[in-house]
C-alpha atoms as a PDB file:
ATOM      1  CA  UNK A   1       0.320   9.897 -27.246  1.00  0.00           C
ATOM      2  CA  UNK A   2      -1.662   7.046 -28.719  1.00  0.00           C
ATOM      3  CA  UNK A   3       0.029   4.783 -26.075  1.00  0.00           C
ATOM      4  CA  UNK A   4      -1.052   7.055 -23.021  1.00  0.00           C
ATOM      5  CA  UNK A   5      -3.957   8.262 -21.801  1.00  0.00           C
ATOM      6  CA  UNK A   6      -4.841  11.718 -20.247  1.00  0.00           C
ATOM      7  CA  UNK A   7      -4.699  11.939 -16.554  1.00  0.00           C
ATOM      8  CA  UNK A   8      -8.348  13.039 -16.800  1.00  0.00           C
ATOM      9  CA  UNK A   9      -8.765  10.138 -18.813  1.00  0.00           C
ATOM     10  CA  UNK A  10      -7.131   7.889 -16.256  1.00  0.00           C
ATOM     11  CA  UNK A  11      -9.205   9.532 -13.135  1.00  0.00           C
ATOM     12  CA  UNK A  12     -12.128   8.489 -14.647  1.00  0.00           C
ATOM     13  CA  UNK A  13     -11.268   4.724 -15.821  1.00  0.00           C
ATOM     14  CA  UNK A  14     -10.424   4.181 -12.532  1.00  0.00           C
ATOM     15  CA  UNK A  15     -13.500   5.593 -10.879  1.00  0.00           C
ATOM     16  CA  UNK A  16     -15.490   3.590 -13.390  1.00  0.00           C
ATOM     17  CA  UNK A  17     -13.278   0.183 -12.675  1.00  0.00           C
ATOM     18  CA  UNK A  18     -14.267   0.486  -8.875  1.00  0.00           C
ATOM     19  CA  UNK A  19     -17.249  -0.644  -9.271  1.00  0.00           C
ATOM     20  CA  UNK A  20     -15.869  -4.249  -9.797  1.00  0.00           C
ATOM     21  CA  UNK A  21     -14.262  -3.515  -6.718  1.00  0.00           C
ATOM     22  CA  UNK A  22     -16.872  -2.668  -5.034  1.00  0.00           C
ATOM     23  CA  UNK A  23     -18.774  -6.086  -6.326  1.00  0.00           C
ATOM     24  CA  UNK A  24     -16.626  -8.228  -6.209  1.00  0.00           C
ATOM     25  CA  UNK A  25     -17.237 -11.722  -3.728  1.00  0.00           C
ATOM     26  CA  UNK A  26     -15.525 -11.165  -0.374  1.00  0.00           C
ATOM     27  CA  UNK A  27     -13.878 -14.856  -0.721  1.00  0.00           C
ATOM     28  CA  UNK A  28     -12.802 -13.397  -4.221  1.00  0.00           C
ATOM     29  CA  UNK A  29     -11.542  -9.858  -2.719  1.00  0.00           C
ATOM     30  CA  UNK A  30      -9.535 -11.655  -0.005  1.00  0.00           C
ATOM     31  CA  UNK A  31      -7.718 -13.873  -2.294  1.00  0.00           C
ATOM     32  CA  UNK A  32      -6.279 -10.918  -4.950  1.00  0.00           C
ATOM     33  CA  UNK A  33      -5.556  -8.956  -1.630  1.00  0.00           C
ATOM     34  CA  UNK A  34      -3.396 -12.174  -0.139  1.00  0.00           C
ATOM     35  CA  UNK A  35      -1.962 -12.290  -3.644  1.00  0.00           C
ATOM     36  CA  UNK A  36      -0.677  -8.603  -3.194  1.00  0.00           C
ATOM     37  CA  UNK A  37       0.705  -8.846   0.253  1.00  0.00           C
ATOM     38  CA  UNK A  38       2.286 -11.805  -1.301  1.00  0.00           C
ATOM     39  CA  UNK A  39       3.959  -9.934  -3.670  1.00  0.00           C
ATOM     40  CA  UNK A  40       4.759  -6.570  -1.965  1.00  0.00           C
ATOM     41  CA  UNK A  41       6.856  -9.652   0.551  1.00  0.00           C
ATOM     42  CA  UNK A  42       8.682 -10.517  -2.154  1.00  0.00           C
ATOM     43  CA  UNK A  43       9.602  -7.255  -2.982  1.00  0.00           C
ATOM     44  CA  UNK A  44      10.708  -6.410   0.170  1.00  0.00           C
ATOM     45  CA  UNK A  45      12.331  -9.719   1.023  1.00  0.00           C
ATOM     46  CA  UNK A  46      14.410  -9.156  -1.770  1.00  0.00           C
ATOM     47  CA  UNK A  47      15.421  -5.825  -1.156  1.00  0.00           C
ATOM     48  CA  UNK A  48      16.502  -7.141   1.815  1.00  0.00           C
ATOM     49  CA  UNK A  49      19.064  -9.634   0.109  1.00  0.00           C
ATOM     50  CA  UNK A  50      20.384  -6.347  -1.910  1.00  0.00           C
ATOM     51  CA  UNK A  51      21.142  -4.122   1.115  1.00  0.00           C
ATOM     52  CA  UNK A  52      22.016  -6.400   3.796  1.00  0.00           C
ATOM     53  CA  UNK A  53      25.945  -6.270   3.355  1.00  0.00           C
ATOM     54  CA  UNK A  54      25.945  -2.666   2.383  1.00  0.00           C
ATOM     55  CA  UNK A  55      27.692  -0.586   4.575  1.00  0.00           C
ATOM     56  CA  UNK A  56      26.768   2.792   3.333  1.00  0.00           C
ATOM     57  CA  UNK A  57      23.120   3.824   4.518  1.00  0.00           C
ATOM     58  CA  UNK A  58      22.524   5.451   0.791  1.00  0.00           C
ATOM     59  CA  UNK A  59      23.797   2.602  -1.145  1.00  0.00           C
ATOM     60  CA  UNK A  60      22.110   0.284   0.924  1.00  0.00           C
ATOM     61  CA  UNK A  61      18.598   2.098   0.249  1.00  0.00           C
ATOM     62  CA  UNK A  62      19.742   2.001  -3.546  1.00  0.00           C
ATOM     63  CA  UNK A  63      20.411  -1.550  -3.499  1.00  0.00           C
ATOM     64  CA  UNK A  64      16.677  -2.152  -1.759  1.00  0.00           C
ATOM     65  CA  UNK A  65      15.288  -0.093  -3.895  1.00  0.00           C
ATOM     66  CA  UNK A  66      16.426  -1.448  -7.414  1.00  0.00           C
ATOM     67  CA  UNK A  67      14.393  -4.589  -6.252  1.00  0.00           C
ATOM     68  CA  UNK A  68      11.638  -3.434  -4.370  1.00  0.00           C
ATOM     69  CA  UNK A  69       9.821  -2.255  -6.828  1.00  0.00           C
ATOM     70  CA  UNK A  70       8.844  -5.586  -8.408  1.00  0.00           C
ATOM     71  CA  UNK A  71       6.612  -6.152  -5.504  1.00  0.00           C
ATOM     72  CA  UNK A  72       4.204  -3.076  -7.036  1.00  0.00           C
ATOM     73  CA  UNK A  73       4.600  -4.260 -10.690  1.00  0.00           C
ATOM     74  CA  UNK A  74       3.344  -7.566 -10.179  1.00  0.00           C
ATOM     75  CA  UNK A  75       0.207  -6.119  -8.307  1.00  0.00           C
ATOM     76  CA  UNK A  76      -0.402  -4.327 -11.225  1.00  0.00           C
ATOM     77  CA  UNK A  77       0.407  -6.863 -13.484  1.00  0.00           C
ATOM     78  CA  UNK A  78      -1.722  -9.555 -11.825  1.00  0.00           C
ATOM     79  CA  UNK A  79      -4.711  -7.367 -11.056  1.00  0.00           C
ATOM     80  CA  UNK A  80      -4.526  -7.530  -7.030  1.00  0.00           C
ATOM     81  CA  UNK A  81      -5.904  -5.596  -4.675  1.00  0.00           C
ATOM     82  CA  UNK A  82      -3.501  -3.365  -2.386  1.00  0.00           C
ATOM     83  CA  UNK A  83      -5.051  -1.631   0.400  1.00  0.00           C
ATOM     84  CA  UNK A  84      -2.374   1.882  -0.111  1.00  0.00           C
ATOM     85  CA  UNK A  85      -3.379   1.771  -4.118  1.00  0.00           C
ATOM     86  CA  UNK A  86      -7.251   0.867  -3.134  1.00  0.00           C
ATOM     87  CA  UNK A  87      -6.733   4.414  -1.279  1.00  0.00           C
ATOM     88  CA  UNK A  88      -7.652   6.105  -4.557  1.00  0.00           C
ATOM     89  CA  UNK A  89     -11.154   4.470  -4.504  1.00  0.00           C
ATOM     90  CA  UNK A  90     -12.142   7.766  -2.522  1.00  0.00           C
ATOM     91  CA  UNK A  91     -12.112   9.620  -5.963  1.00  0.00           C
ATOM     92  CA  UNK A  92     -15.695   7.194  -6.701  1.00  0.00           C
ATOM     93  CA  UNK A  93     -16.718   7.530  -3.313  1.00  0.00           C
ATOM     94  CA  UNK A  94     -16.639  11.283  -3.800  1.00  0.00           C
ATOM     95  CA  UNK A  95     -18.247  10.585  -6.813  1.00  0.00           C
ATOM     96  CA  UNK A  96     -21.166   8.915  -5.348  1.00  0.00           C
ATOM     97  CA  UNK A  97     -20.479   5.751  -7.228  1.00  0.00           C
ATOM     98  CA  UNK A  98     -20.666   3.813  -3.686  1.00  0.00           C
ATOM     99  CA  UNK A  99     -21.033   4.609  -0.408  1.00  0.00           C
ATOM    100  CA  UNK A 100     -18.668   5.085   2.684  1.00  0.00           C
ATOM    101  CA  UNK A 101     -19.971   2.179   3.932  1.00  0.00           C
ATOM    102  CA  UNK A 102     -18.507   0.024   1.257  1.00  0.00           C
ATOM    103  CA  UNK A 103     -15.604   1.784   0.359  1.00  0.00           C
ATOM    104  CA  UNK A 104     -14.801   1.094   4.187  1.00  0.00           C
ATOM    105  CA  UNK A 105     -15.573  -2.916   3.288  1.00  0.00           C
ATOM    106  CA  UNK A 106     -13.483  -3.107   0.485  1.00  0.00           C
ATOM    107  CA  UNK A 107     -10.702  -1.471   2.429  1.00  0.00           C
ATOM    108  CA  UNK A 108     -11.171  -3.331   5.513  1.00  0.00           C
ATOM    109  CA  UNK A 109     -10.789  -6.885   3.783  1.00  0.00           C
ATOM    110  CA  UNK A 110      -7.929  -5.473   1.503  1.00  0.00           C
ATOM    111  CA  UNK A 111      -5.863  -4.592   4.385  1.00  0.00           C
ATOM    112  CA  UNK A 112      -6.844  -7.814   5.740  1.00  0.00           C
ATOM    113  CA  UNK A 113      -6.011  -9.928   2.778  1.00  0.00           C
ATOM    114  CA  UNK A 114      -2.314  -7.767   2.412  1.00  0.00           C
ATOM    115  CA  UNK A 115      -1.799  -8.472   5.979  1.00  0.00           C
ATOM    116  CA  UNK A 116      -2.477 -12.726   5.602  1.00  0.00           C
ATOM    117  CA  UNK A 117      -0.338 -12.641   2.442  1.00  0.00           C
ATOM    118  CA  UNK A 118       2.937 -10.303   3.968  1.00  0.00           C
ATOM    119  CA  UNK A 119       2.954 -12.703   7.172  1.00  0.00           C
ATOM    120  CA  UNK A 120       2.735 -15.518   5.489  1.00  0.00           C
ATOM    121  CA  UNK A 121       5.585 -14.678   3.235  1.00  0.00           C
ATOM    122  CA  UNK A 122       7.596 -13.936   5.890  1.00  0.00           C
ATOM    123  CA  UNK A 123       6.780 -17.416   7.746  1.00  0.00           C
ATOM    124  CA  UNK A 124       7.883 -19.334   4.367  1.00  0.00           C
ATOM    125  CA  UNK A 125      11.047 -17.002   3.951  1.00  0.00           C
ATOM    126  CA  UNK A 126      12.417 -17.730   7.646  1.00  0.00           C
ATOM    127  CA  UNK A 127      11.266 -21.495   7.109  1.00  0.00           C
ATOM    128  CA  UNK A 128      13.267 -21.495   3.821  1.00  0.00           C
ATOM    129  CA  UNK A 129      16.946 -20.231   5.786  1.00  0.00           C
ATOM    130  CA  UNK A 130      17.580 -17.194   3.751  1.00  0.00           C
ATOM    131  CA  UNK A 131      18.421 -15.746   7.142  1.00  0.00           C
ATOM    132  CA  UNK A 132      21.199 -17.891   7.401  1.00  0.00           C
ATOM    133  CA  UNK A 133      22.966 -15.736   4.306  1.00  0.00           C
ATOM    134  CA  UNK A 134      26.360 -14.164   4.913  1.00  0.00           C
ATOM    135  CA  UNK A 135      26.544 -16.165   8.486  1.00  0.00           C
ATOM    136  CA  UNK A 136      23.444 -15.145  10.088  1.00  0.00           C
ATOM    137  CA  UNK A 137      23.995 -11.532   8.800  1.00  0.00           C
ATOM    138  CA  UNK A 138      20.605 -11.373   6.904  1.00  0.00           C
ATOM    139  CA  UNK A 139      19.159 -12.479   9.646  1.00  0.00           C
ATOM    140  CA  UNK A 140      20.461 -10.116  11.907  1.00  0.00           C
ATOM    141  CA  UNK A 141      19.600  -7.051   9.206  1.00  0.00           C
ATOM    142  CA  UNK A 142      16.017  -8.326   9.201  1.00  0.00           C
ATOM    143  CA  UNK A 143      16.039  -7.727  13.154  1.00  0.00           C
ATOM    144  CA  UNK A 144      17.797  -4.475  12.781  1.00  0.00           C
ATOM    145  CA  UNK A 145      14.877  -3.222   9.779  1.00  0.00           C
ATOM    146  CA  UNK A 146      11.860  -3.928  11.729  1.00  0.00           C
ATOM    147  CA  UNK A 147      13.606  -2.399  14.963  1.00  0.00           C
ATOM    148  CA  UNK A 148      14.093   0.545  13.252  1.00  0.00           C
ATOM    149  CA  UNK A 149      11.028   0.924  11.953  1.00  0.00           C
ATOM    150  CA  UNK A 150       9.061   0.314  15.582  1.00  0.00           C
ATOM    151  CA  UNK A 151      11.684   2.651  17.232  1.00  0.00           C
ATOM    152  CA  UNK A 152      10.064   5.628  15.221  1.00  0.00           C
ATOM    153  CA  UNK A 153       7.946   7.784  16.977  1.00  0.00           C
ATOM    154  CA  UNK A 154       3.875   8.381  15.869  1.00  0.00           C
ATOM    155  CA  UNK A 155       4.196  11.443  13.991  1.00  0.00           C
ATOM    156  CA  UNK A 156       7.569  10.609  11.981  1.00  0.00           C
ATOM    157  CA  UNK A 157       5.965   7.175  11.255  1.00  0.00           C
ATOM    158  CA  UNK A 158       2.920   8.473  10.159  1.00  0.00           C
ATOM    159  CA  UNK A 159       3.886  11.834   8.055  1.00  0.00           C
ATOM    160  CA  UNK A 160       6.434   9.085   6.218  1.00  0.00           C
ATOM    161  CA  UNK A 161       3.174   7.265   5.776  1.00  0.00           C
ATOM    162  CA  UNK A 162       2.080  10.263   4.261  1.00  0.00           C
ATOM    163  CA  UNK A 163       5.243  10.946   1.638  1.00  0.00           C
ATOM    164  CA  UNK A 164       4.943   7.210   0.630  1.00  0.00           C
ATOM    165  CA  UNK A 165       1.588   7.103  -0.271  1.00  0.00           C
ATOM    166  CA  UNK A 166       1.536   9.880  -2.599  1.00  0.00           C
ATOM    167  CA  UNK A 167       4.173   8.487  -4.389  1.00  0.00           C
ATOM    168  CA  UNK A 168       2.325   4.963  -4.237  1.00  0.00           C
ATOM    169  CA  UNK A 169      -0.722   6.578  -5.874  1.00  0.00           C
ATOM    170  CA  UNK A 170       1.152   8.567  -8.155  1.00  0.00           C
ATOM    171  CA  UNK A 171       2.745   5.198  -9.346  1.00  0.00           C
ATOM    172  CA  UNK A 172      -0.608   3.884  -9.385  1.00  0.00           C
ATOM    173  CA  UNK A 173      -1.757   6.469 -11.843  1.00  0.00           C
ATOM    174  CA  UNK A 174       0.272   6.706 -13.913  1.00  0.00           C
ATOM    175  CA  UNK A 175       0.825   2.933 -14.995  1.00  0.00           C
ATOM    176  CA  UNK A 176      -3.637   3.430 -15.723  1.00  0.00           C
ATOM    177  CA  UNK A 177      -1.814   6.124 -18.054  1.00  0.00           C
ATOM    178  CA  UNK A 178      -0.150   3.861 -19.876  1.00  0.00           C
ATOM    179  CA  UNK A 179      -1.356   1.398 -22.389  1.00  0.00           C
ATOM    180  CA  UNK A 180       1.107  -1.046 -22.878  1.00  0.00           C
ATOM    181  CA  UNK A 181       3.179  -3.372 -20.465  1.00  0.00           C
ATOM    182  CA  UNK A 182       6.416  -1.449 -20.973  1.00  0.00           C
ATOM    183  CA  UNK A 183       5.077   1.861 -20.072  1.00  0.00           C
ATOM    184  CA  UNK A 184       3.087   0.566 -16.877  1.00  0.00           C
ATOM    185  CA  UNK A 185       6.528  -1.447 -15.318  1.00  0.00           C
ATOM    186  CA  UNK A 186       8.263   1.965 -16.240  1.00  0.00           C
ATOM    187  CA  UNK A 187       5.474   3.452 -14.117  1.00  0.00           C
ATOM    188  CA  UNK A 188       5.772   1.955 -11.551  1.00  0.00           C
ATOM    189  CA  UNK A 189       9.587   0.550 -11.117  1.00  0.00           C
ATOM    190  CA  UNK A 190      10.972   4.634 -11.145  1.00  0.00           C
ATOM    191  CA  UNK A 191       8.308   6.047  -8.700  1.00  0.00           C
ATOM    192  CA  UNK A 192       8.368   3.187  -5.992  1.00  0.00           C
ATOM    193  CA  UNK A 193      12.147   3.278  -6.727  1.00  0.00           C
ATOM    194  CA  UNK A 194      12.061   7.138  -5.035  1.00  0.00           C
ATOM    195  CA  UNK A 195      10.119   5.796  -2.170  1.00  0.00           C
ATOM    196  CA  UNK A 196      12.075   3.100  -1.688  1.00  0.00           C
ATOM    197  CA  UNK A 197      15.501   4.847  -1.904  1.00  0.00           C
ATOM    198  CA  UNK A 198      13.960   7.605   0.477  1.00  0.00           C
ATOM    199  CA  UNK A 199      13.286   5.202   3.288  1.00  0.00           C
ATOM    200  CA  UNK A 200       9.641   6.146   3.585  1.00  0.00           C
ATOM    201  CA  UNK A 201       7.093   3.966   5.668  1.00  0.00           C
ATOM    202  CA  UNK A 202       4.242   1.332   3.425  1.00  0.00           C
ATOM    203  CA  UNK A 203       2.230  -0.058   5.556  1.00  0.00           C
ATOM    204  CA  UNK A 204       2.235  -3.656   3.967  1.00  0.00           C
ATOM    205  CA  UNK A 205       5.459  -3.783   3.000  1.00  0.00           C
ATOM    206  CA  UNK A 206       5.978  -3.323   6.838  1.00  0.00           C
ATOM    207  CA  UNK A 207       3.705  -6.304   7.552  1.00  0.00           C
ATOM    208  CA  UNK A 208       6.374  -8.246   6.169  1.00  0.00           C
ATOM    209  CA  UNK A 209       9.579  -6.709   7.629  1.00  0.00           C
ATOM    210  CA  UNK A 210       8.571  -6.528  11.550  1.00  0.00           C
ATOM    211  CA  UNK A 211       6.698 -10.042  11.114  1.00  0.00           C
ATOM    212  CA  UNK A 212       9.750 -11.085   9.565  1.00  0.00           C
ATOM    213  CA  UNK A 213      12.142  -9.330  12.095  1.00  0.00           C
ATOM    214  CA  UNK A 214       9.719 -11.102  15.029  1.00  0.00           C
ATOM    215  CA  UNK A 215      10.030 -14.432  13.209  1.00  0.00           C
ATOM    216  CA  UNK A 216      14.179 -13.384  12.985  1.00  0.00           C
ATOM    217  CA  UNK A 217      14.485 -12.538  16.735  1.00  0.00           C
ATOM    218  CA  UNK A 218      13.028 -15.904  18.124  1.00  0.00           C
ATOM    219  CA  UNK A 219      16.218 -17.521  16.572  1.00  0.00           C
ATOM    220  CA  UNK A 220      19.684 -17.106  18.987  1.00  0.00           C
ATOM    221  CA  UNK A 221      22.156 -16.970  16.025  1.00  0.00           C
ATOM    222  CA  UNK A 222      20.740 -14.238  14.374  1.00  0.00           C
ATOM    223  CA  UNK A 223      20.021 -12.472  17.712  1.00  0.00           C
ATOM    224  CA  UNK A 224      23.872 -13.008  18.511  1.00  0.00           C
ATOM    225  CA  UNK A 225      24.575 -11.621  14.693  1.00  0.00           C
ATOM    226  CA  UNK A 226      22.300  -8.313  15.550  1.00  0.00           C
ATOM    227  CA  UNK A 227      24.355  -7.575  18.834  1.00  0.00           C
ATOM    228  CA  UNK A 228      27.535  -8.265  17.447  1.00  0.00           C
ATOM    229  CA  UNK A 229      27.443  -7.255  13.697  1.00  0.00           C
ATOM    230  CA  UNK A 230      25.224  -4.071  14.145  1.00  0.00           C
ATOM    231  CA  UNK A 231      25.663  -3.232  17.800  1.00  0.00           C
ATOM    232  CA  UNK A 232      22.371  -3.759  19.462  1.00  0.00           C
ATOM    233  CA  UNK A 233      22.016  -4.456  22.878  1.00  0.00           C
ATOM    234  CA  UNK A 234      19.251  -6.389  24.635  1.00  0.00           C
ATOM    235  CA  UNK A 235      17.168  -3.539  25.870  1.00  0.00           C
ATOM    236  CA  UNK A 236      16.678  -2.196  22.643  1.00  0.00           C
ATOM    237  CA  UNK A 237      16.141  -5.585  20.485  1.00  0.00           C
ATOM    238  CA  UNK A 238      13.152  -5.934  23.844  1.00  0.00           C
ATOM    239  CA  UNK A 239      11.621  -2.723  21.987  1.00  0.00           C
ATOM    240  CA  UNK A 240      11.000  -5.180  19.398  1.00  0.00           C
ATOM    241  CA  UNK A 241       7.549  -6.771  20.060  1.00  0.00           C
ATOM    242  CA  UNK A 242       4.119  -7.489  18.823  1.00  0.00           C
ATOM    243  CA  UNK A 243       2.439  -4.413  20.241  1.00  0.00           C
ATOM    244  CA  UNK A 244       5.479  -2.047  19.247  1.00  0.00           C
ATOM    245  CA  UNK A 245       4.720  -3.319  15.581  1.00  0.00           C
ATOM    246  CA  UNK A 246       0.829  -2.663  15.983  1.00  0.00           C
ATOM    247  CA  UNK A 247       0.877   0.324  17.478  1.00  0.00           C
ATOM    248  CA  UNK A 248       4.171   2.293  17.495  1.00  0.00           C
ATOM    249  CA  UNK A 249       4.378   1.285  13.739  1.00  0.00           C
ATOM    250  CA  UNK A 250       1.753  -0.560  12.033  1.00  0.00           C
ATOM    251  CA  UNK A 251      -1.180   2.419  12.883  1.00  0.00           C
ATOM    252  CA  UNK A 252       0.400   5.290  12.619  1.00  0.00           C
ATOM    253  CA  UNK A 253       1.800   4.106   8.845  1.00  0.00           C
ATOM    254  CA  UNK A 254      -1.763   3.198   8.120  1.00  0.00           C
ATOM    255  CA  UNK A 255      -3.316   6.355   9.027  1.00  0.00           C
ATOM    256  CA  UNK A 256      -0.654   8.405   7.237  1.00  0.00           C
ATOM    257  CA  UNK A 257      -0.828   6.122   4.210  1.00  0.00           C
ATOM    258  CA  UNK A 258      -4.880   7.009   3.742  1.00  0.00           C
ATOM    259  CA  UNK A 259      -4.000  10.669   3.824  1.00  0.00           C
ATOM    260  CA  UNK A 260      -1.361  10.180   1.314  1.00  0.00           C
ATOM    261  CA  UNK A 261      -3.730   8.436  -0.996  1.00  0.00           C
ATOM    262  CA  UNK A 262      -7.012  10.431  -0.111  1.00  0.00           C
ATOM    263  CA  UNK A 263      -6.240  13.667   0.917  1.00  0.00           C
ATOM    264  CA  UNK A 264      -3.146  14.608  -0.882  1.00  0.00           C
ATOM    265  CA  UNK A 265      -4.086  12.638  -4.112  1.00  0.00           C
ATOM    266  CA  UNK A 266      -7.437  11.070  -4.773  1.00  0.00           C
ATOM    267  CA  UNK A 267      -9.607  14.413  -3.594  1.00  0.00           C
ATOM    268  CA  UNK A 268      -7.107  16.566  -5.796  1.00  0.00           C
ATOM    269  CA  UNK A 269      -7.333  14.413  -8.758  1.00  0.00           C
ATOM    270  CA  UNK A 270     -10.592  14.506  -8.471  1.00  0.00           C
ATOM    271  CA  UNK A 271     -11.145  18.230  -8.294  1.00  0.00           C
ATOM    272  CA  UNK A 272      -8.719  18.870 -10.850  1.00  0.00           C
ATOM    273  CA  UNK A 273      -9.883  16.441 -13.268  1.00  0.00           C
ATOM    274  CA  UNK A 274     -13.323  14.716 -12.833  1.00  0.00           C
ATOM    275  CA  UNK A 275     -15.629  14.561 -15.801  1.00  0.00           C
ATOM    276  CA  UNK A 276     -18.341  17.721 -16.063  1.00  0.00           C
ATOM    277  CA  UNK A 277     -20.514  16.331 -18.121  1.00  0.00           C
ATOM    278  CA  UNK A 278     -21.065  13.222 -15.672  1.00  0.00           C
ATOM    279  CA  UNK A 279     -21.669  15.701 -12.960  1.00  0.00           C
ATOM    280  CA  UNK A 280     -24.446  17.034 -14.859  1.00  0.00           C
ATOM    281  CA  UNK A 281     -26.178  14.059 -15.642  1.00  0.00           C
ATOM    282  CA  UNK A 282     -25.925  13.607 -11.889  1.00  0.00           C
ATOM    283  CA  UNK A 283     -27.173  17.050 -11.132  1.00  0.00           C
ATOM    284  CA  UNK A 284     -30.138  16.450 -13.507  1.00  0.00           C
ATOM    285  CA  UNK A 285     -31.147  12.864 -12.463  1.00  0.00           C
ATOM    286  CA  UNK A 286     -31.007  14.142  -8.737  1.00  0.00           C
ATOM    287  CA  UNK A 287     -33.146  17.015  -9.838  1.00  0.00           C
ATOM    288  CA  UNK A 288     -35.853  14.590 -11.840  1.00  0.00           C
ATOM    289  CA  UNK A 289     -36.059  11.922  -8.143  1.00  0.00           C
ATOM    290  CA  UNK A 290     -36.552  15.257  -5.877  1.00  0.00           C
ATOM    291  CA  UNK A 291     -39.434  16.630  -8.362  1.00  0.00           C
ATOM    292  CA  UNK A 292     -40.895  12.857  -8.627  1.00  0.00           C
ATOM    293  CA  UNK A 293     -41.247  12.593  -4.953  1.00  0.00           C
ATOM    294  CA  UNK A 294     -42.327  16.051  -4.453  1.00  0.00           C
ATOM    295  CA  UNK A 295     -45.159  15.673  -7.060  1.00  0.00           C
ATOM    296  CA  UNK A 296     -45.784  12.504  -5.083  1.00  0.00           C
ATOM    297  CA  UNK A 297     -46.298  14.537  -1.855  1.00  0.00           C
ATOM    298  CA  UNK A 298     -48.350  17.409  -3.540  1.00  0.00           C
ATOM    299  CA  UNK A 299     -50.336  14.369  -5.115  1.00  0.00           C
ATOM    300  CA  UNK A 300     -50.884  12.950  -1.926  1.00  0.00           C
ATOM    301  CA  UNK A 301     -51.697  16.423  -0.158  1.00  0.00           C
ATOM    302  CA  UNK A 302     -54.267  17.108  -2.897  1.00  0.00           C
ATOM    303  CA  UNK A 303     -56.345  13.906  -2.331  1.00  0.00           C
END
């Protein structure tokens, strides 16, 4: 075990490493955030590649998610900020290591940051004619991905949300575990490979594929490609819009992705494994400002 650490271990490095997080420059925050959307594109551009010619719906997720994954383990490799990961920094909220207030900033430009870096991905990879593999068939995929994925309704969309982000956390977690490259790409590749393969909903990785199937759809070949390689017909690629991807999509992944990482694992991890002692010294240093400013007041009274 000299190569892994406890989870209790782990639950408190990482409340103690958010308050770099916290700190950190805004310019600086948005930049490792761009770098992760960057990255989680990638990911999913290439798992796109995999699957697109796979005619089997479970081999095709397989394929996707053999390559996904890298997305995640350069995030973690490169020390970016991802706003489903940054999800855990409720355990230091909870902690009264920072305020709502900030752990609300941090998010906010995070999500920001992920969302700049996925779109922009996706504008380089339709500028760079991937879409034109297999005769416009990758194209066509890419349309057929992100219409899926805005023809789900709220609560399926947002209780996948939900099943991805634990997994995304638990990924998280357990590459702090480990100590040594190996054991943190491990980590990471197996857990996102379950997501992946199970066809839940990440909200950035879905800032690339509907930007990218938007970017895909304003191009006739691989429009043509969709109708005639995957059977889609013009009413339903019209379901595939900007406002379908914010709201039908886009929201209710986000909202179910903070539940994942909040409710269903920072707030546990926390119960089940924050340090006692630290609560103690928090208990008594609470204890010591309420007597100061109550001797203070009696002081006051008295003269």
């Amino acid at each position: 075990m000299d190569n892994f650490l406890s989870i209790k271990s782990a639950v408190n490095k990482y409340i103690a490493g958010c308050e770099s997080k916290v700190n950190t420059p805004v310019g600086k925050l948005l930049l490792k955030a761009l770098f992760a959307g960057m990255m989680i594109a990638m990911g999913a551009a290439g798992s796109s590649v995999a699957a697109h010619s796979v005619g089997n719906v479970g081999l095709a997720k397989l394929a996707a998610a053999v390559v996904f994954p890298v997305g995640l383990m350069m995030v973690i490799m490169m020390g970016a900020e991802l706003f489903t990961g940054d999800c855990l920094m409720i355990m230091a909220t909870a902690s009264k290591k920072h305020s709502y207030k900030q752990l609300i900033k941090v998010l906010s430009i995070v999500y920001i940051g992920n969302f700049i870096g996925a779109a922009m991905t996706a504008m380089a990879v339709a500028g760079s004619g991937q879409w034109n593999y297999s005769n416009n068939v990758l194209g066509a995929y890419t349309i057929k991905v992100a219409l899926g994925k805005v023809s789900l309704d709220f609560g399926q969309a947002m209780i996948s949300g939900v099943l991805c982000n634990i997994l995304v956390c638990i990924a998280v977690m357990m590459a702090l575990c480990a100590k040594d490259v190996t054991g943190k790409l491990l980590s990471s590749f197996f857990i996102i490979f379950l997501f992946v393969t199970e066809g839940f909903e990440h909200c950035v990785a879905n800032m690339y594929y509907i930007t990218a199937g938007l970017l895909a759809k304003l191009n006739p070949d691989y429009l043509q490609s969709a109708m005639t390689e995957f059977g889609l017909q013009a009413e339903q690629l019209a379901e595939l819009n900007v406002g379908s991807f914010l709201f039908h999509n886009l929201l209710p992944v986000t909202i179910g992705n903070i539940i994942g990482g909040m409710v269903c694992i920072g707030l546990p991890l926390l119960y089940l494994n924050k340090d006692k002692t630290q609560d103690m010294r928090v208990v008594k240093e609470d204890k010591h400002e309420h007597g100061m400013v109550f001797g203070r007041n009696v002081s006051g009274i008295a003269n």
